[in-house]
C-alpha atoms as a PDB file:
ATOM      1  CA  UNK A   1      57.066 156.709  97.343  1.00  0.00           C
ATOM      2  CA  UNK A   2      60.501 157.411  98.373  1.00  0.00           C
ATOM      3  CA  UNK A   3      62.501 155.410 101.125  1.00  0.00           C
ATOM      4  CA  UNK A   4      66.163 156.248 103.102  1.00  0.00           C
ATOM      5  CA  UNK A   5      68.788 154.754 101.943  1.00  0.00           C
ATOM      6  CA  UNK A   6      69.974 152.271 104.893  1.00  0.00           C
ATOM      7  CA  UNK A   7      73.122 154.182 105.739  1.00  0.00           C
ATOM      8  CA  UNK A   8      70.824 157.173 106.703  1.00  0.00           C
ATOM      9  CA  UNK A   9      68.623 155.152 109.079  1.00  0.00           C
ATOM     10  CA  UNK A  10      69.427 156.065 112.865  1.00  0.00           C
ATOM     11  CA  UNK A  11      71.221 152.490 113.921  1.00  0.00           C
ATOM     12  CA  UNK A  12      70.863 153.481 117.807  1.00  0.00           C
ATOM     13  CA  UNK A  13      67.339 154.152 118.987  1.00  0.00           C
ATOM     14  CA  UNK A  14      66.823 156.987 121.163  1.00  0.00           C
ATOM     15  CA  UNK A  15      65.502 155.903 124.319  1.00  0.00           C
ATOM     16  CA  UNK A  16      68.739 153.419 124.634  1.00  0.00           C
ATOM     17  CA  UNK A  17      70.839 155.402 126.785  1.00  0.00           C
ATOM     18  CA  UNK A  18      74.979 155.033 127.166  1.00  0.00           C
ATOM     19  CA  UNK A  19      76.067 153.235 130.546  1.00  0.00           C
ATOM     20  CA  UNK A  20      79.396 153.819 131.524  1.00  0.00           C
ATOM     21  CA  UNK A  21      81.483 151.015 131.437  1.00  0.00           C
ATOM     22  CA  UNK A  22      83.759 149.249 134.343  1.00  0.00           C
ATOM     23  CA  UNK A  23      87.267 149.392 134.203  1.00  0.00           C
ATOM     24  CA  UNK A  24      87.679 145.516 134.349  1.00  0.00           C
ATOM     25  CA  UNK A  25      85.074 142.645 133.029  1.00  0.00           C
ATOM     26  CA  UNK A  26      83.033 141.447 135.799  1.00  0.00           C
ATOM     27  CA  UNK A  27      84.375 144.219 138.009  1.00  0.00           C
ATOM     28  CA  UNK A  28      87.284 142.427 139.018  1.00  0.00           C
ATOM     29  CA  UNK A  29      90.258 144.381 139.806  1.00  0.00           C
ATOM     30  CA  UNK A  30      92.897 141.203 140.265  1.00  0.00           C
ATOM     31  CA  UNK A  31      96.126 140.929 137.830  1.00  0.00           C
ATOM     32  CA  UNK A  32      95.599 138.270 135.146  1.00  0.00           C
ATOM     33  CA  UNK A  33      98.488 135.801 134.114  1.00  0.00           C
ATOM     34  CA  UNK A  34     100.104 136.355 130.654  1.00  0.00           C
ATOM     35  CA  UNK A  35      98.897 133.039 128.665  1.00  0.00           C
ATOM     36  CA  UNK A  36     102.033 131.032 127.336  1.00  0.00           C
ATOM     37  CA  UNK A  37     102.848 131.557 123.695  1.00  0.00           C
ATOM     38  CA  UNK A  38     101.695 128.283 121.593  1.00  0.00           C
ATOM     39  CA  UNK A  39     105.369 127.615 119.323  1.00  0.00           C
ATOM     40  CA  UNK A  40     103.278 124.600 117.586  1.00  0.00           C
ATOM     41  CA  UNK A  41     103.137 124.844 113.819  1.00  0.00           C
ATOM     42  CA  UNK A  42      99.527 125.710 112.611  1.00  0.00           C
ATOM     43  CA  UNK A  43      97.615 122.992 110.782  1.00  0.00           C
ATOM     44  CA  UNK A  44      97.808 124.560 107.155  1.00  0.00           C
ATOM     45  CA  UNK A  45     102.045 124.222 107.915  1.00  0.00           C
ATOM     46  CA  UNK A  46     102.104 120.362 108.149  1.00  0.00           C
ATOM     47  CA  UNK A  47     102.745 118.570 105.035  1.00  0.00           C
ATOM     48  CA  UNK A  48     100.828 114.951 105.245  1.00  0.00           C
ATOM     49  CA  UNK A  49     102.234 112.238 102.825  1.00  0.00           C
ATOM     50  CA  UNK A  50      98.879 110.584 102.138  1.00  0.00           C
ATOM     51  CA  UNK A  51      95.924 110.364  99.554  1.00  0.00           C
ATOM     52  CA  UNK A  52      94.212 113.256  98.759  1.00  0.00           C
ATOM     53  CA  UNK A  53      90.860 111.396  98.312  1.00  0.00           C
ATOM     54  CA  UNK A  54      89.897 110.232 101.661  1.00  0.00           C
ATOM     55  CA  UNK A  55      86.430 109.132 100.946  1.00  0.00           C
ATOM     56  CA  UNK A  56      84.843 105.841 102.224  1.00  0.00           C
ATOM     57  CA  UNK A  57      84.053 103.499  99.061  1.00  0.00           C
ATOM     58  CA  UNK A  58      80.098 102.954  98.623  1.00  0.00           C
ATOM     59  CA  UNK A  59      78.232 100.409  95.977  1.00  0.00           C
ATOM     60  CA  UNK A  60      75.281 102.530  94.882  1.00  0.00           C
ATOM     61  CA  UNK A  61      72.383 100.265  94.604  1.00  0.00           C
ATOM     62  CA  UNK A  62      69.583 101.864  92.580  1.00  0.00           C
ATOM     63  CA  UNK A  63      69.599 105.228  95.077  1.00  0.00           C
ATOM     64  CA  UNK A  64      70.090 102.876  98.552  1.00  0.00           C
ATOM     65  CA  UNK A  65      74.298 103.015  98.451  1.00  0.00           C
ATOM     66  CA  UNK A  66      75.692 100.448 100.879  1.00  0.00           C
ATOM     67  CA  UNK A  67      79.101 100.598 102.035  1.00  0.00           C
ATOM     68  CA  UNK A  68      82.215  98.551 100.743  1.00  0.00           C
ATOM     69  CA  UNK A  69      83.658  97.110 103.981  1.00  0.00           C
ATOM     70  CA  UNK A  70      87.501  97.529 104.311  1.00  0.00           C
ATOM     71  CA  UNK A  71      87.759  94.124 105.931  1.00  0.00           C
ATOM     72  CA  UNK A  72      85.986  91.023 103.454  1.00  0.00           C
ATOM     73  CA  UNK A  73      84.165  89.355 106.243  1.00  0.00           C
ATOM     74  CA  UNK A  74      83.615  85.481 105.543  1.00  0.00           C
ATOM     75  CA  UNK A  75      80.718  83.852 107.436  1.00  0.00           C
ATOM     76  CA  UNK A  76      81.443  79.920 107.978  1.00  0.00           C
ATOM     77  CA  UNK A  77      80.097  77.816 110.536  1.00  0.00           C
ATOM     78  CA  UNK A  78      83.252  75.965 111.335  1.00  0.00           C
ATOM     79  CA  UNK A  79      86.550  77.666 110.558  1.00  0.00           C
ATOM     80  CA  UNK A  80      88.976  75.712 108.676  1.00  0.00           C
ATOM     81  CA  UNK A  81      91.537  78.117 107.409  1.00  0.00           C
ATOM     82  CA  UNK A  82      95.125  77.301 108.888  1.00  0.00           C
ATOM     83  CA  UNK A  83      97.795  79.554 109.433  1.00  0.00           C
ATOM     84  CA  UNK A  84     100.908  78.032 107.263  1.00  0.00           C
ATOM     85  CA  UNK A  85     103.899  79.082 109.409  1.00  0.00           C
ATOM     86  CA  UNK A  86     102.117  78.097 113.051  1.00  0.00           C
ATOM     87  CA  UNK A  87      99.591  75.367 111.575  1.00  0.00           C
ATOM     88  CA  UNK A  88      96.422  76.415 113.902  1.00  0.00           C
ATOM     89  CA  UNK A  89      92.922  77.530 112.797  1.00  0.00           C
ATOM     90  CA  UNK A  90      93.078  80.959 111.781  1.00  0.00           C
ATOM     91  CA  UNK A  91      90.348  82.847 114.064  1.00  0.00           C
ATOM     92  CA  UNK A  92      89.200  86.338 114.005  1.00  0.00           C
ATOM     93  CA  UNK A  93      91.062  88.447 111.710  1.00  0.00           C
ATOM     94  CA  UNK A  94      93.990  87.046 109.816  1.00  0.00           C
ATOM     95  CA  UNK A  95      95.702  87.500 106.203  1.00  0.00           C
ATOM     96  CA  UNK A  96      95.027  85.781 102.694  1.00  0.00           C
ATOM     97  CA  UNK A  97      96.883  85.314  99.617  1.00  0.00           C
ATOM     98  CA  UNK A  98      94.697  84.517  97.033  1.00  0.00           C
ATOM     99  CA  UNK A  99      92.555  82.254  99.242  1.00  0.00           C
ATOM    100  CA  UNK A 100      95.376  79.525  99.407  1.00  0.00           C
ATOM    101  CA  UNK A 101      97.825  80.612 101.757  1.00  0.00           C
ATOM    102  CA  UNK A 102      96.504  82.048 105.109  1.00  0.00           C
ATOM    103  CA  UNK A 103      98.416  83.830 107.688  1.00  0.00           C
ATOM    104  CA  UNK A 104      97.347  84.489 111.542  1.00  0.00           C
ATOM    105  CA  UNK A 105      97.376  87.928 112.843  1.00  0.00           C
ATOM    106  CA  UNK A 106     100.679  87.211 115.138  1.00  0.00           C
ATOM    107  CA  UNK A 107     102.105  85.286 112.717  1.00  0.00           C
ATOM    108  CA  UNK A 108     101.783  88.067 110.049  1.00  0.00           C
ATOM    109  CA  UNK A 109     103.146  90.274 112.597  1.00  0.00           C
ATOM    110  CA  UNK A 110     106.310  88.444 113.212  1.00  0.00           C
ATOM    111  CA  UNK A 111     106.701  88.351 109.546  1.00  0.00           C
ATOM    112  CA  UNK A 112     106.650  92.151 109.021  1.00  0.00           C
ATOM    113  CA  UNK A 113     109.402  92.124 111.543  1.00  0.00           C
ATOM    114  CA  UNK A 114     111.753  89.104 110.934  1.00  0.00           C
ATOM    115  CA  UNK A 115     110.865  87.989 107.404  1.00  0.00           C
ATOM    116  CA  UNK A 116     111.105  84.292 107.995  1.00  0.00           C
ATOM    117  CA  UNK A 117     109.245  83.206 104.844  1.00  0.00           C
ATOM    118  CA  UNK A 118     107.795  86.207 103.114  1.00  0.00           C
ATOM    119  CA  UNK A 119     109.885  89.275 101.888  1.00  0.00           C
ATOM    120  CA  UNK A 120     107.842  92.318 102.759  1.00  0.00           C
ATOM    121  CA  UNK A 121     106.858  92.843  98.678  1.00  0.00           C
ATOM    122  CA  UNK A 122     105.168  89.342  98.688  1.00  0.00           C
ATOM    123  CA  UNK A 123     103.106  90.263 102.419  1.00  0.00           C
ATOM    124  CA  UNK A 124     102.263  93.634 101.068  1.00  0.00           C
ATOM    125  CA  UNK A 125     100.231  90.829  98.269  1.00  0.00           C
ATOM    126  CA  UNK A 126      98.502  89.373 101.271  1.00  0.00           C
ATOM    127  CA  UNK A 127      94.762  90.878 102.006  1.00  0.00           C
ATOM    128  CA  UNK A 128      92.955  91.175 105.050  1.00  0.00           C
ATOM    129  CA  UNK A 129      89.907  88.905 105.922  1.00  0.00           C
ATOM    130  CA  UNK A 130      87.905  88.082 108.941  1.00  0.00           C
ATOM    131  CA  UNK A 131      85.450  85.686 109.920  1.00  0.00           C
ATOM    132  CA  UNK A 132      81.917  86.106 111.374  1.00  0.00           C
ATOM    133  CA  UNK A 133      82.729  85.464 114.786  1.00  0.00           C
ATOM    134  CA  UNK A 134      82.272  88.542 116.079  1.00  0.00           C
ATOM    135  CA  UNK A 135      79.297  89.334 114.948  1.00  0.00           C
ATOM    136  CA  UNK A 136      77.093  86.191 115.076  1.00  0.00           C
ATOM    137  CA  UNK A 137      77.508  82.619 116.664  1.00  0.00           C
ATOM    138  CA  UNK A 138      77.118  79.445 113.998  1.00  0.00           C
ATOM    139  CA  UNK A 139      77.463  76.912 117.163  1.00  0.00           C
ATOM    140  CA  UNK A 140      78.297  74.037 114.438  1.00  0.00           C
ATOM    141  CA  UNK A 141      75.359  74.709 113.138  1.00  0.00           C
ATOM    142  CA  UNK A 142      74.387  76.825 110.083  1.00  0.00           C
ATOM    143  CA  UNK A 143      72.238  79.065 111.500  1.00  0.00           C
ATOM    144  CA  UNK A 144      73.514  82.537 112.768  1.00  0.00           C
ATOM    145  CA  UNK A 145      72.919  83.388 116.529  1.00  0.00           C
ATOM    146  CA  UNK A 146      73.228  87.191 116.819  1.00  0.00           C
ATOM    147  CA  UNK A 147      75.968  88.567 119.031  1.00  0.00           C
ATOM    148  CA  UNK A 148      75.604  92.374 118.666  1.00  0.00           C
ATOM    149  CA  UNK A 149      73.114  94.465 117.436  1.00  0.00           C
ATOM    150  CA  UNK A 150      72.964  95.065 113.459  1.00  0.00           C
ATOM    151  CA  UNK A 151      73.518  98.912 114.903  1.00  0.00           C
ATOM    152  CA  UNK A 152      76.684  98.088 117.026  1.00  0.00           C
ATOM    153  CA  UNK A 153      78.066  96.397 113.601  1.00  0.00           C
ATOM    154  CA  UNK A 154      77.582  99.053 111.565  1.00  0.00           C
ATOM    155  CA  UNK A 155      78.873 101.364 113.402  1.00  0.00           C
ATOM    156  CA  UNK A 156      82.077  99.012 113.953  1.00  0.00           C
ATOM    157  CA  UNK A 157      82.273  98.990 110.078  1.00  0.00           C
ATOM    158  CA  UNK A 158      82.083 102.353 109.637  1.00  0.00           C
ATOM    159  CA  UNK A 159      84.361 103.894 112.288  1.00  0.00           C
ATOM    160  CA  UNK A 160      87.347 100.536 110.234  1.00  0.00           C
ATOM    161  CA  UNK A 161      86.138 102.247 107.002  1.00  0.00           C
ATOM    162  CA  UNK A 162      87.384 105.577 108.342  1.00  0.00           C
ATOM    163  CA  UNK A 163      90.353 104.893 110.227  1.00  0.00           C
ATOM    164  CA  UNK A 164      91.388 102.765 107.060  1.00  0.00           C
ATOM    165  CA  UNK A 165      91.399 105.749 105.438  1.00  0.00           C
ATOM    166  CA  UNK A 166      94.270 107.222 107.975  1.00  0.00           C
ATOM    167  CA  UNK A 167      95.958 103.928 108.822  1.00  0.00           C
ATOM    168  CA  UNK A 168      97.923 102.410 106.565  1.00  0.00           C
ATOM    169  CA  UNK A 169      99.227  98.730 107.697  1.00  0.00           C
END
C-alpha cells in the first residue's frame, strides 16, 4: 500500500474559501504613534561580576534534601549575647566571631563605615547569626510558642537563601 508523501497532501481544504482582508486590524482607519526606540543594552551585553553557580545549598538526607539556611538561627530562651562596642543584648539578627565576640546589627553597620575597632578584613571574619525570636516565643520559659506558621518560615528562608545568592554584604 502506497501513501503521499506529506509535501503532496493539499494543506488548504477546499470548502475554506479566501476572505478578503481589511486594510487596517480591527477596521480602524486612525494614525498610530511611532513607538520610541529602546537605547538600553540587551541582557546578553551586561557583564555581571558574580558567581557563576548560583544554586541554593541543600543537605541531602537519604532522598528528603533539606535546605542549608544562609542565616545559623540559634534558639535560646533568654538571650544573653552582648554586643562588645554598645554593651546591650544582641536581639534579632546580629554578627559573630567565632562565638566570642558578638556585634549588633547597627553597631556592625557603623563599623563597615567608620572602622572604630575592626579593620574591614577582620569584619569580613565575622558571620551572621540570628536568634529564634521571630519565629517562636520562649516567654522565659523553654518551651516554644509559635509565632508564624512553619509555611510563612519557610518561605522566609527560602526567598534569604535566594537573595543571598545576589546580595553580597
Amino acid at each position: 500500500m502506497r501513501t503521499p508523501s506529506p509535501t503532496r497532501y493539499n494543506v488548504e481544504a477546499p470548502w475554506v474559501t479566501r476572505r478578503q482582508g481589511k486594510a487596517a486590524p480591527f477596521g480602524s482607519t486612525t494614525r498610530r504613534l511611532a513607538l520610541p526606540e529602546n537605547k538600553l543594552p540587551g541582557p546578553g551585553i551586561y557583564t555581571v561580576a558574580a558567581k557563576k553557580c548560583r544554586r541554593s545549598r541543600f543537605m541531602h538526607n537519604f532522598g528528603h534534601p533539606t535546605m542549608i539556611p544562609t542565616i545559623e538561627i540559634i534558639c535560646v530562651s533568654r538571650p544573653t549575647d552582648t554586643c562588645v562596642k554598645c554593651n546591650q543584648i544582641c536581639a534579632g539578627d546580629y554578627w559573630h566571631k567565632d562565638y566570642t565576640t558578638y556585634l549588633c546589627h547597627l553597631c556592625w553597620e557603623e563599623e563597615k563605615r567608620g572602622k572604630e575597632l575592626y579593620s574591614e578584613k577582620e569584619l569580613k571574619t565575622f558571620k551572621k547569626i540570628r536568634n529564634c525570636s521571630f519565629a517562636h516565643s520562649h516567654e522565659g520559659t523553654t518551651a516554644a510558642l509559635r509565632l508564624l506558621p512553619p509555611r510563612k518560615i519557610n518561605k522566609k528562608l527560602r526567598l534569604e537563601n535566594y537573595l543571598d545568592l545576589y546580595i553580597q554584604c
